[in-house]
C-alpha atoms as a PDB file:
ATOM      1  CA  UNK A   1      52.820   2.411 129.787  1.00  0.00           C
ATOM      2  CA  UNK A   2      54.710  -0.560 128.065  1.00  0.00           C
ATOM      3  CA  UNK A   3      55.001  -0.332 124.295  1.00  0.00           C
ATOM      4  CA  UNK A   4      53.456  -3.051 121.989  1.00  0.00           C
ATOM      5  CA  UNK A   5      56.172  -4.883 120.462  1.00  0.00           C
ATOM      6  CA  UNK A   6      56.322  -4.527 116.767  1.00  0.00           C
ATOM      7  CA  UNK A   7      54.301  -1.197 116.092  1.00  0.00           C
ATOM      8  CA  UNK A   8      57.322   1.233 115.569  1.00  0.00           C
ATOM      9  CA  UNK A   9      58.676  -1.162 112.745  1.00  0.00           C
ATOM     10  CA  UNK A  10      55.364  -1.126 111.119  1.00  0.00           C
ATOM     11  CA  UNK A  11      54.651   2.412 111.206  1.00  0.00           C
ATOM     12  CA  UNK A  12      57.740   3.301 109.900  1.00  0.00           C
ATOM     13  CA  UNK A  13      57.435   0.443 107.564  1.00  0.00           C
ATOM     14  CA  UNK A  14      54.054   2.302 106.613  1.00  0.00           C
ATOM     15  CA  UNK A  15      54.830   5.707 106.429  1.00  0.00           C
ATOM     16  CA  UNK A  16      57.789   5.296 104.420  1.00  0.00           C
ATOM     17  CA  UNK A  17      55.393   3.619 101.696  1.00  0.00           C
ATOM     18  CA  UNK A  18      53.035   6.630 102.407  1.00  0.00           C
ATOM     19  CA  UNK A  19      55.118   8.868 101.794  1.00  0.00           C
ATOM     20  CA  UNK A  20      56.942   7.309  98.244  1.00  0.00           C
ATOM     21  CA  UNK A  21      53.466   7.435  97.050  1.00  0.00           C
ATOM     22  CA  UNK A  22      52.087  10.663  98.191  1.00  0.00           C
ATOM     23  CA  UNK A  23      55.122  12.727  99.339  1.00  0.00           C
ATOM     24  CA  UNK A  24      55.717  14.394 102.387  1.00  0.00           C
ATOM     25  CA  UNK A  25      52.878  16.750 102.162  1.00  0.00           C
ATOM     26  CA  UNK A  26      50.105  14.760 101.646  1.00  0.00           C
ATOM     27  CA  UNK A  27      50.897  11.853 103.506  1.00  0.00           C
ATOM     28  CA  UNK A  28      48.786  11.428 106.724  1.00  0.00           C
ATOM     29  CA  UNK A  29      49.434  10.291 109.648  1.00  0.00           C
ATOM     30  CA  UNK A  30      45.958   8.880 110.108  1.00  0.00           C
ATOM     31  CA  UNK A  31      46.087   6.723 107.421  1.00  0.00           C
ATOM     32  CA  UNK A  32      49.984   5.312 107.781  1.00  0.00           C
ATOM     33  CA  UNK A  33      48.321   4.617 111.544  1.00  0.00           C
ATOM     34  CA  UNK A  34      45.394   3.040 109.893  1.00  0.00           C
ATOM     35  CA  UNK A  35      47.649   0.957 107.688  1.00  0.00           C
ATOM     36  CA  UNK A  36      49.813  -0.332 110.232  1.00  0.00           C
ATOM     37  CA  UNK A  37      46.531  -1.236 112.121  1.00  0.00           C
ATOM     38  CA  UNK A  38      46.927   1.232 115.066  1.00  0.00           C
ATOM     39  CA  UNK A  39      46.013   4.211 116.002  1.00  0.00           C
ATOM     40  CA  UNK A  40      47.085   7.874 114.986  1.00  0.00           C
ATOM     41  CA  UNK A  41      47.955   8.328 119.368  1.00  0.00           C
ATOM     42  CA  UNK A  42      50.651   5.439 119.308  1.00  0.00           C
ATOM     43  CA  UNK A  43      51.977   7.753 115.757  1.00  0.00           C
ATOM     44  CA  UNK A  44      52.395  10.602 118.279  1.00  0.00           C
ATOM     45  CA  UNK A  45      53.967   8.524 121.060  1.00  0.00           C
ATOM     46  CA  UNK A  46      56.446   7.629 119.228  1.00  0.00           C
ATOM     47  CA  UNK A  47      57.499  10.208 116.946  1.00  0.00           C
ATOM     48  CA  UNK A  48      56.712  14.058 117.887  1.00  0.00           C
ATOM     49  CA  UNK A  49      55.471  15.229 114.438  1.00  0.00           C
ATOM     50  CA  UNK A  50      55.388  14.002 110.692  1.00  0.00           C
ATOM     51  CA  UNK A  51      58.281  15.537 110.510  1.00  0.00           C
ATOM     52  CA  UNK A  52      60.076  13.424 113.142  1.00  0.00           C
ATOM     53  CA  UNK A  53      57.853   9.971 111.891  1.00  0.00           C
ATOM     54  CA  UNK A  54      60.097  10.833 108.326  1.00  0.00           C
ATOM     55  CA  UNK A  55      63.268  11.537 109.706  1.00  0.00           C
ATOM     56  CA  UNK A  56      63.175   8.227 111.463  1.00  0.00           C
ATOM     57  CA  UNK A  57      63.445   6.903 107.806  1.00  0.00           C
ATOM     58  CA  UNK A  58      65.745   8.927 106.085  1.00  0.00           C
ATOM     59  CA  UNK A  59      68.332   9.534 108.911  1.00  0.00           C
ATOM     60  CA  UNK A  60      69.733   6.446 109.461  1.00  0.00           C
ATOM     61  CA  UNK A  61      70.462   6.243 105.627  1.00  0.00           C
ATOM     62  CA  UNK A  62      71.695   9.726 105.488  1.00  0.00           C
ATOM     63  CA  UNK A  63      73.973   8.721 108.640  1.00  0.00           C
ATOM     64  CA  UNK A  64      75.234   5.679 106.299  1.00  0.00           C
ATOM     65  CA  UNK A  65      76.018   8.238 103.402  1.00  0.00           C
ATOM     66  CA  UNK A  66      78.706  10.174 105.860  1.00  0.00           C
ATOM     67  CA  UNK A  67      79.670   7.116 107.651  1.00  0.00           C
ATOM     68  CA  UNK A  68      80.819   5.180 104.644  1.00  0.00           C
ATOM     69  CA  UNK A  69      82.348   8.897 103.508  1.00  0.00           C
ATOM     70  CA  UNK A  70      83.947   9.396 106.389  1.00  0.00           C
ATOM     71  CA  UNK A  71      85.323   5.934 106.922  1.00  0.00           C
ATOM     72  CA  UNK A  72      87.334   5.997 103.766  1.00  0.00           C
ATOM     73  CA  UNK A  73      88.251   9.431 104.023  1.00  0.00           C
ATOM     74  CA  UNK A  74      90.139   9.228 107.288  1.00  0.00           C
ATOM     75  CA  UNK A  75      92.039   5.798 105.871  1.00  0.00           C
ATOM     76  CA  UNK A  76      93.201   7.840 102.504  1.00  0.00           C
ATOM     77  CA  UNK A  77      94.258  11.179 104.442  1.00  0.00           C
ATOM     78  CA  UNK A  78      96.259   8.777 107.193  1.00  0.00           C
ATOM     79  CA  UNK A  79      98.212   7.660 104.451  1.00  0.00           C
ATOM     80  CA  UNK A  80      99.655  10.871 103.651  1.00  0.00           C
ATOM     81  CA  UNK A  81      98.122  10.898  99.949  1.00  0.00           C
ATOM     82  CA  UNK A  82      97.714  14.361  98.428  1.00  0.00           C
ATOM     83  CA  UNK A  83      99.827  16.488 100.834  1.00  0.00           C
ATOM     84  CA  UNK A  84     100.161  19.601  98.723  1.00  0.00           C
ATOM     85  CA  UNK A  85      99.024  20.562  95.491  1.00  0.00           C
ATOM     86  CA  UNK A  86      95.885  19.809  93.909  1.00  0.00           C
ATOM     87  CA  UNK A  87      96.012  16.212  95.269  1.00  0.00           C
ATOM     88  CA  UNK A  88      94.861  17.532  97.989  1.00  0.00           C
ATOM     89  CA  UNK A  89      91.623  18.788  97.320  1.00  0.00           C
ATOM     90  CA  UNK A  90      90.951  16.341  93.818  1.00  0.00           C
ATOM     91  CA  UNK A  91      87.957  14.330  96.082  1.00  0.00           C
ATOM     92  CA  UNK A  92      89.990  11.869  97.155  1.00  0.00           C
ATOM     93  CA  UNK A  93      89.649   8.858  95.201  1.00  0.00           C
ATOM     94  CA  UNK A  94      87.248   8.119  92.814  1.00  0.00           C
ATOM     95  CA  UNK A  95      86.772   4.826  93.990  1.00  0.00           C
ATOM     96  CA  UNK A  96      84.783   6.378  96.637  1.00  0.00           C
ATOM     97  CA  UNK A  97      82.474   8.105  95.099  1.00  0.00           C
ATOM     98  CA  UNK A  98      81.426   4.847  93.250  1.00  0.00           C
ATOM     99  CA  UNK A  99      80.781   2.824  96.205  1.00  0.00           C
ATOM    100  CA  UNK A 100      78.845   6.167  97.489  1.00  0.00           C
ATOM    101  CA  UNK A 101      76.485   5.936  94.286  1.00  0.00           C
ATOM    102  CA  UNK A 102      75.907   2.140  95.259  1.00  0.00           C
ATOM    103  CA  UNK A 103      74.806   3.245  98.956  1.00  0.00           C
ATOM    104  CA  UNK A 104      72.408   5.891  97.106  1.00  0.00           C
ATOM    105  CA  UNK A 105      71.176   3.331  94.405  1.00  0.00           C
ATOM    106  CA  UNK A 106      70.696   0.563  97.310  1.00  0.00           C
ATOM    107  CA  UNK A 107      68.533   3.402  99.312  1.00  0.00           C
ATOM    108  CA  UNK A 108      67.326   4.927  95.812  1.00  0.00           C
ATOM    109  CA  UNK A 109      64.052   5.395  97.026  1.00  0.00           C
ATOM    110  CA  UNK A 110      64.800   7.273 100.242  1.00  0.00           C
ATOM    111  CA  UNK A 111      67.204   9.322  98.589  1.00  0.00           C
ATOM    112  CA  UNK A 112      64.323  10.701  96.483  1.00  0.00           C
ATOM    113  CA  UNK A 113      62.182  11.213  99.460  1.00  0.00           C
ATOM    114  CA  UNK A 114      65.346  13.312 100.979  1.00  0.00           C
ATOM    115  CA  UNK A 115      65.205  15.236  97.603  1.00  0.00           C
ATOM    116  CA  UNK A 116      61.607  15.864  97.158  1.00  0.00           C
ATOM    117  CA  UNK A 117      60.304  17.147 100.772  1.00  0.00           C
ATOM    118  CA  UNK A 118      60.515  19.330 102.997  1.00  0.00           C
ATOM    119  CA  UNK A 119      61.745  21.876 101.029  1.00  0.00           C
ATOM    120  CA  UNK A 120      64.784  19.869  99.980  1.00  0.00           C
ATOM    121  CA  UNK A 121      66.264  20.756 103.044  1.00  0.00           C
ATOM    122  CA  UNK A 122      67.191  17.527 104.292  1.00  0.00           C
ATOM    123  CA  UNK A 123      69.263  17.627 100.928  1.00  0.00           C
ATOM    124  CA  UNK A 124      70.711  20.526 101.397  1.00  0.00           C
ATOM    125  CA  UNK A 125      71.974  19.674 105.173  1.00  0.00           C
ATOM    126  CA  UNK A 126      73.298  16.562 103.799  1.00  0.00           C
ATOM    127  CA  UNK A 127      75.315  18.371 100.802  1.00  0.00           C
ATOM    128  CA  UNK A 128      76.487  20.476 103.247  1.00  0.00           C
ATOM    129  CA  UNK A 129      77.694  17.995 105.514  1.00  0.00           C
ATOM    130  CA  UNK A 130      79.616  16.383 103.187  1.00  0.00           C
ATOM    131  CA  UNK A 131      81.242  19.564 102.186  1.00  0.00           C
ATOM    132  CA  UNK A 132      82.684  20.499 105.632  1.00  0.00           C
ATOM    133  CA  UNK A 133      83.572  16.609 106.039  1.00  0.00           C
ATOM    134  CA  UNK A 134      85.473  16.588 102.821  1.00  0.00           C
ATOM    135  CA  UNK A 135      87.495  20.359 103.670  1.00  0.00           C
ATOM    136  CA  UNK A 136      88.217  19.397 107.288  1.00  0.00           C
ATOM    137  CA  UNK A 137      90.532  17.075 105.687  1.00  0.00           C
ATOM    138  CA  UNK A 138      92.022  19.949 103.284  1.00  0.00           C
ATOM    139  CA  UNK A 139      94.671  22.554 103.965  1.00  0.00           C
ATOM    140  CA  UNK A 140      96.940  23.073 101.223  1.00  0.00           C
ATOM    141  CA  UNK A 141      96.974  26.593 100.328  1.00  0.00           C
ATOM    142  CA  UNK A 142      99.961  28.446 100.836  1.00  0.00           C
ATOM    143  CA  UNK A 143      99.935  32.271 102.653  1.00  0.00           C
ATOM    144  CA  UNK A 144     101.247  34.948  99.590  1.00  0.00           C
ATOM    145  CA  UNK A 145     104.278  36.148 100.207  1.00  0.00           C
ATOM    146  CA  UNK A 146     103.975  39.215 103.252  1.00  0.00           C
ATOM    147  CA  UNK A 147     100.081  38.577 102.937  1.00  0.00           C
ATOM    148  CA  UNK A 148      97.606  38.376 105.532  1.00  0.00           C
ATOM    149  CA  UNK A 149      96.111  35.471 104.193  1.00  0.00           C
ATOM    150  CA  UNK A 150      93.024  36.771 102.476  1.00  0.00           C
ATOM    151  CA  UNK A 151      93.979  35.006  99.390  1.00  0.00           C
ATOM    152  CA  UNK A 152      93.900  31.438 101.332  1.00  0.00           C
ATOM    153  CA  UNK A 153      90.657  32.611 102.776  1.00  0.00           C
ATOM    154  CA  UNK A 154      89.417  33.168  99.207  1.00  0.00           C
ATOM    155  CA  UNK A 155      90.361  30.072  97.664  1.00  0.00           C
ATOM    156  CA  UNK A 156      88.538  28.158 100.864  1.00  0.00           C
ATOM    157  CA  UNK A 157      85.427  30.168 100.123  1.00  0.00           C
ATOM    158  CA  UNK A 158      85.518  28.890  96.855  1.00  0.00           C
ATOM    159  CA  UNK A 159      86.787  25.218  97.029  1.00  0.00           C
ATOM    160  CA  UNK A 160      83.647  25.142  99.923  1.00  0.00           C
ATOM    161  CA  UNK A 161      81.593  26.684  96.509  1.00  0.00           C
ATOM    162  CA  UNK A 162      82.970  24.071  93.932  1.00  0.00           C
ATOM    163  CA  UNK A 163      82.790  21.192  96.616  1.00  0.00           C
ATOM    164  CA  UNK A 164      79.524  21.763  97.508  1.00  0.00           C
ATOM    165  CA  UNK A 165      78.081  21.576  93.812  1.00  0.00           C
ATOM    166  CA  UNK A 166      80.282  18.459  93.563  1.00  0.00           C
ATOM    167  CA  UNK A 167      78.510  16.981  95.966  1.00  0.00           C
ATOM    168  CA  UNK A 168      75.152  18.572  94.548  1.00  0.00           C
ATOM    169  CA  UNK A 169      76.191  17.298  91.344  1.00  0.00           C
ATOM    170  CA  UNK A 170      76.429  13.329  92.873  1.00  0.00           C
ATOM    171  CA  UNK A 171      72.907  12.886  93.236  1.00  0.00           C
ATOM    172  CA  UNK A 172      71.671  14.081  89.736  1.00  0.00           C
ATOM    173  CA  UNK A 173      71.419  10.920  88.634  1.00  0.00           C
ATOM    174  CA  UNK A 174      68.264  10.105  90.643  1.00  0.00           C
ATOM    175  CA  UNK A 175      66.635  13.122  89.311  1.00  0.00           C
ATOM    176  CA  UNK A 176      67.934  11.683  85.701  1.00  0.00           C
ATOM    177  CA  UNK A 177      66.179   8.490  86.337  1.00  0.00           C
ATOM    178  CA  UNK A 178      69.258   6.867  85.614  1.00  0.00           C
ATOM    179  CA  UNK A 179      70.136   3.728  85.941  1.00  0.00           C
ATOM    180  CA  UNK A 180      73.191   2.170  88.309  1.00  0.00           C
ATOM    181  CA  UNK A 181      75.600   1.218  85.941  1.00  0.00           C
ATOM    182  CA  UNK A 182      74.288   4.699  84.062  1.00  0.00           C
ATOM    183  CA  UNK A 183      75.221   6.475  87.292  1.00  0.00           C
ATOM    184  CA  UNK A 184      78.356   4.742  88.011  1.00  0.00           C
ATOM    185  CA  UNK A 185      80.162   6.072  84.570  1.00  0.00           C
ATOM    186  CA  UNK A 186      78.520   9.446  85.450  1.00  0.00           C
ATOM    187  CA  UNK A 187      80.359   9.680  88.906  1.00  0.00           C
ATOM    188  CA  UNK A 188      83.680   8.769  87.569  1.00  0.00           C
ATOM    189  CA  UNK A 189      83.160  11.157  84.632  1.00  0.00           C
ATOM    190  CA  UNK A 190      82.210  13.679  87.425  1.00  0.00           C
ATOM    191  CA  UNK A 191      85.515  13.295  89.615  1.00  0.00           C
ATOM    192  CA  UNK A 192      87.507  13.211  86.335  1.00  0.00           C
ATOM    193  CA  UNK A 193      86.157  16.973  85.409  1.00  0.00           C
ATOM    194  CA  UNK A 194      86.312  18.270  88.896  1.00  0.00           C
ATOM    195  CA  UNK A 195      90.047  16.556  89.489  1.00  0.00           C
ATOM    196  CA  UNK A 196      90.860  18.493  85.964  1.00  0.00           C
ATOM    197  CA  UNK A 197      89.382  21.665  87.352  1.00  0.00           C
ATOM    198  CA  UNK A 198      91.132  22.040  90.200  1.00  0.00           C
ATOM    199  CA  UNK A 199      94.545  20.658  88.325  1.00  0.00           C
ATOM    200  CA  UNK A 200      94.434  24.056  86.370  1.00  0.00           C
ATOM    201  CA  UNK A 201      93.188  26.137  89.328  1.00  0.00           C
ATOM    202  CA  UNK A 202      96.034  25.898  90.970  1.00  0.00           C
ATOM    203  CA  UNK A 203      98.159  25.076  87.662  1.00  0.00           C
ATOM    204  CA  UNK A 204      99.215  21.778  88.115  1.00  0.00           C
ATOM    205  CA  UNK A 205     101.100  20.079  85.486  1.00  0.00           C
END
């Protein structure tokens, strides 16, 4: 059966409002039907479940989130920048991180969603994702001496620990109710604590 033209866009269009005002829980399907003036059925042809009607709104801006990440990390690791040492694991550059706060401030709203259903687990994959993006890049500590490498397997474990709350720590703001310029000098303050950090970890000068 052909599709009417149009109804997707509204229903996401609807739901997304649905669910900013009543969160993922109680937000029904019958009534973000009702409100984009079709029927719960064409919900379900669509999209398999609630669940799939909301990640049709948050993925594609989640997607943007690595994408832009991703983007700018491969152009600053081609360059050679932070071979060894604790340029190599100080989070690249801050300057990305800033434009990343924009992308979350420009899709503040959906970023909250992402925070506040489902369990937060759509946060927590996204966190995560980020994490292994940012280590694939990152291999810069040395085997000991006659070792068997347990101590580089250490340190990975915990660079993955400190990354990951680094990138926990990125979307506090929203939860702050901060505003963007608020959130801006929080991000660089953020990278300037973890580069420090990880300058003394591995006792940088």
């Amino acid at each position: 059966m052909k599709r009417i033209a149009g109804v997707s866009e509204r229903l996401l269009e609807c739901a997304r409002s649905e669910f900013l005002d009543k969160g993922f829980q109680a937000a029904s399907i019958r009534e973000i039907a009702k409100k984009a003036e079709t029927s719960a059925r064409a919900v379900y042809t669509r999209f398999p479940n609630k669940e799939g009607l909301f990640d049709a709104i948050v993925s594609p801006i989640t997607d943007g989130l690595i994408e832009l990440y991703q983007n700018y990390a491969e152009q600053f690791w081609s360059k050679g920048i932070g071979q060894d040492g604790a340029d190599a694991i100080s989070f690249d550059d801050t300057a990305i991180y800033v434009d990343m706060i924009d992308y979350i401030y420009d899709h503040k709203d959906e970023f909250l969603l992402i925070q506040t259903s489902l369990g937060g687990t759509r946060h927590t994959a996204l966190i995560e994702d980020l994490t292994d993006k940012n280590l694939s890049y990152v291999s810069i500590w040395p085997e000991p001496s006659g070792g068997a490498g347990t101590e580089k397997e250490l340190m990975m474990r915990v660079l993955h620990m400190l990354t990951n709350s680094f990138y926990a720590s990125m979307f506090e703001p929203l939860r702050h109710n901060m505003n963007r310029r608020e959130a801006r000098f929080y991000v660089e303050t953020l990278c300037a604590f973890f580069v420090a950090g990880i300058n003394r970890l591995l006792k940088k000068e």
